[in-house]
Protein backbone atom coordinates (compact mmCIF):
# COMPACT_ATOMS: atom_id res chain seq x y z
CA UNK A 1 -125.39 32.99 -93.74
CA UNK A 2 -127.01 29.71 -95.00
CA UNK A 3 -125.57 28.81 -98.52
CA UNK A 4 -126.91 25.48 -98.95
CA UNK A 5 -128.49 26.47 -102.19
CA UNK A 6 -125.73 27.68 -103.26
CA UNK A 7 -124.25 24.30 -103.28
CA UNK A 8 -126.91 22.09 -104.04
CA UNK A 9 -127.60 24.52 -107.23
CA UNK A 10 -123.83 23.88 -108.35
CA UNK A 11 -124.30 20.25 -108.38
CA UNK A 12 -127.51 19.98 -110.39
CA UNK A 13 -124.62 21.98 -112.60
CA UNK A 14 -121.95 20.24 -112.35
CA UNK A 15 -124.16 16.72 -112.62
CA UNK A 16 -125.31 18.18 -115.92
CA UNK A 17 -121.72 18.96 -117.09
CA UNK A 18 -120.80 15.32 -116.25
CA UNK A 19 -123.41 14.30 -118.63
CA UNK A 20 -122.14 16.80 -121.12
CA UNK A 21 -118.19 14.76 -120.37
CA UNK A 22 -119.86 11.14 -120.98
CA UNK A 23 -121.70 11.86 -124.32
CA UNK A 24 -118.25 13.40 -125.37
CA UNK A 25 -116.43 10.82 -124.42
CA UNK A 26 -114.35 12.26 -121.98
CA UNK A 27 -114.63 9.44 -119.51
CA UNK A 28 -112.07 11.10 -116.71
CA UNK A 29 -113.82 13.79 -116.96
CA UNK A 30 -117.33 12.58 -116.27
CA UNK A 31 -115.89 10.65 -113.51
CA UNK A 32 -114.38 13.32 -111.22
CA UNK A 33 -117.11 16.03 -111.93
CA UNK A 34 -119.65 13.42 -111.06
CA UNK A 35 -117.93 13.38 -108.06
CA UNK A 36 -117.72 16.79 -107.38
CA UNK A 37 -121.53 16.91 -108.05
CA UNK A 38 -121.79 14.84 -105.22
CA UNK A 39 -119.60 16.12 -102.87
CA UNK A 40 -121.60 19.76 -103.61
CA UNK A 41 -125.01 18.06 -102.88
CA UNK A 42 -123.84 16.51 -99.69
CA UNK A 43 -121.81 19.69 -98.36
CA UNK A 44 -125.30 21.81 -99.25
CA UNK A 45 -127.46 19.20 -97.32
CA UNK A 46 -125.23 19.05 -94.37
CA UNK A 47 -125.11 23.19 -94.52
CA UNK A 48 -128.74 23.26 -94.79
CA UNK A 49 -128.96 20.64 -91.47
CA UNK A 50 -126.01 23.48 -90.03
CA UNK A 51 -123.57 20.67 -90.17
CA UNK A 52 -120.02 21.80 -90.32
CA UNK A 53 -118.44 20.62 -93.55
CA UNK A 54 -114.76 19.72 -94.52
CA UNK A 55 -112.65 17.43 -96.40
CA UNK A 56 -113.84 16.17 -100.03
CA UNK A 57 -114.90 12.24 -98.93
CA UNK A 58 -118.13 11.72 -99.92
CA UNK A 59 -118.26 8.36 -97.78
CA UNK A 60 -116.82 10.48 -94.63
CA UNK A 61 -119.56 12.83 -94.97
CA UNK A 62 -122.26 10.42 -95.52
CA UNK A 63 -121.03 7.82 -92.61
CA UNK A 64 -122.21 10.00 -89.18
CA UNK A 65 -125.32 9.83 -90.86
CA UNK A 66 -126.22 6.42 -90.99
CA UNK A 67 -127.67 6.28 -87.91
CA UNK A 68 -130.49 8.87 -88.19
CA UNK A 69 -130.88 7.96 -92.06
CA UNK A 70 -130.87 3.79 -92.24
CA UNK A 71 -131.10 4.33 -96.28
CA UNK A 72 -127.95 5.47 -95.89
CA UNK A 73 -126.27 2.27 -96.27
CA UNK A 74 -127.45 1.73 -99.77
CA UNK A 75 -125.74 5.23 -101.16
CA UNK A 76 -122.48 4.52 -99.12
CA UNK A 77 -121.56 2.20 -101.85
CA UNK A 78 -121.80 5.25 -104.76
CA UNK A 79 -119.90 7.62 -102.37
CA UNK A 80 -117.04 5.07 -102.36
CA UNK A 81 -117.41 4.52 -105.53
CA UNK A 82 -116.89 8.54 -106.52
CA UNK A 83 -114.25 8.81 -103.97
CA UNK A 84 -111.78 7.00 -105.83
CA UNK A 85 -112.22 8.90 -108.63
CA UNK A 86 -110.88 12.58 -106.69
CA UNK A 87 -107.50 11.65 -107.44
CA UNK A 88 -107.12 9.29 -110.06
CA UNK A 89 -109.35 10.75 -113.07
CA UNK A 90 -107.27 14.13 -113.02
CA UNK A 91 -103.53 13.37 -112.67
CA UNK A 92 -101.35 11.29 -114.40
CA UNK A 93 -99.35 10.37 -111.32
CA UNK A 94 -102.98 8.43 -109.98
CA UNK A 95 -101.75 5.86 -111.67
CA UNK A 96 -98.56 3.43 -112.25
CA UNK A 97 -97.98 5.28 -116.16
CA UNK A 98 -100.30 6.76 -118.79
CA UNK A 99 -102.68 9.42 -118.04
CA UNK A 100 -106.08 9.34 -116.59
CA UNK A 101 -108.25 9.16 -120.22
CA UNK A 102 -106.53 5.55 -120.31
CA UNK A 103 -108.33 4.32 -117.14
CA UNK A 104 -111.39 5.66 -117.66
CA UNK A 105 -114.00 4.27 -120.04
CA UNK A 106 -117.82 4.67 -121.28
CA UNK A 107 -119.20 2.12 -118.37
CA UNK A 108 -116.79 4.03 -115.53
CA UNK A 109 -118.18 7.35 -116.60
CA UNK A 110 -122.07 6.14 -117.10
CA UNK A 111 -121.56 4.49 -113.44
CA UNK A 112 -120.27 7.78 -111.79
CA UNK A 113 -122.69 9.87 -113.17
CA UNK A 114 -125.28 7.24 -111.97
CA UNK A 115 -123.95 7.56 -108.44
CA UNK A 116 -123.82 10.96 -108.32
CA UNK A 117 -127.77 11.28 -109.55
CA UNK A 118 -128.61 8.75 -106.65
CA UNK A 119 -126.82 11.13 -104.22
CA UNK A 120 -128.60 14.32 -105.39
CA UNK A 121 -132.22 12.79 -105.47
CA UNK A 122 -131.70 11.57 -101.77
CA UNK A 123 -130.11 14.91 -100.54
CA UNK A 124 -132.97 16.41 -102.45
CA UNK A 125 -135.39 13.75 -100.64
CA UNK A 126 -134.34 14.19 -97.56
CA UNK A 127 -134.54 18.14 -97.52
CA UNK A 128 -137.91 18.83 -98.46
């Protein structure tokens, strides 16, 4: 069974509750589920393609396909970009001291959720 949709309809949600973390200031927050947006959109356009999927890299996901997609190489940099935020924006220990809300700020969050958008409209591109 196919469940691409499935994915690709949880992250047009979770992009939208990423949105919901950045106007409420909850910068971590809008960083990691921007990421997990992502990661949903890629792992439902690689299901759709009947691509095996594992792991949560964005960038490792996105990399084997460089070759048949050349535009490709201008998302990579948003997929790294999202990757470093799996970690860090939900545990404390992601960093030296403090806790993730004091790494995380209004430009961090608007630039994830950017990233993540980019990713979605070129899965979406790309699959219809």
């Amino acid at each position: 069974m196919n469940r691409s949709q499935d994915w690709l309809a949880q992250a047009e949600r979770d992009l939208e509750k990423a949105k919901i973390d950045l106007q409420y200031e909850y910068w971590e927050w809008a960083c990691f589920t921007s990421q997990q947006a992502a990661e949903k959109a890629v792992k439902g356009f690689l299901l759709n393609r009947g691509k095996a999927v594992l792991g949560h890299s964005i960038t490792a996901m996105l990399n084997p396909l460089t070759a048949e997609f050349p535009d490709l190489a201008n998302l990579l940099p948003n997929a790294q970009l999202l990757d470093a935020y799996y970690i860090s924006a939900r545990y404390p220990n992601g960093f030296a001291d403090g806790k993730p809300a004091d790494y995380f700020n209004r430009h961090k969050a608007q630039e994830a959720v950017d990233a993540a958008q980019a990713i979605l409209q070129w899965c979406y591109h790309h699959l219809h």
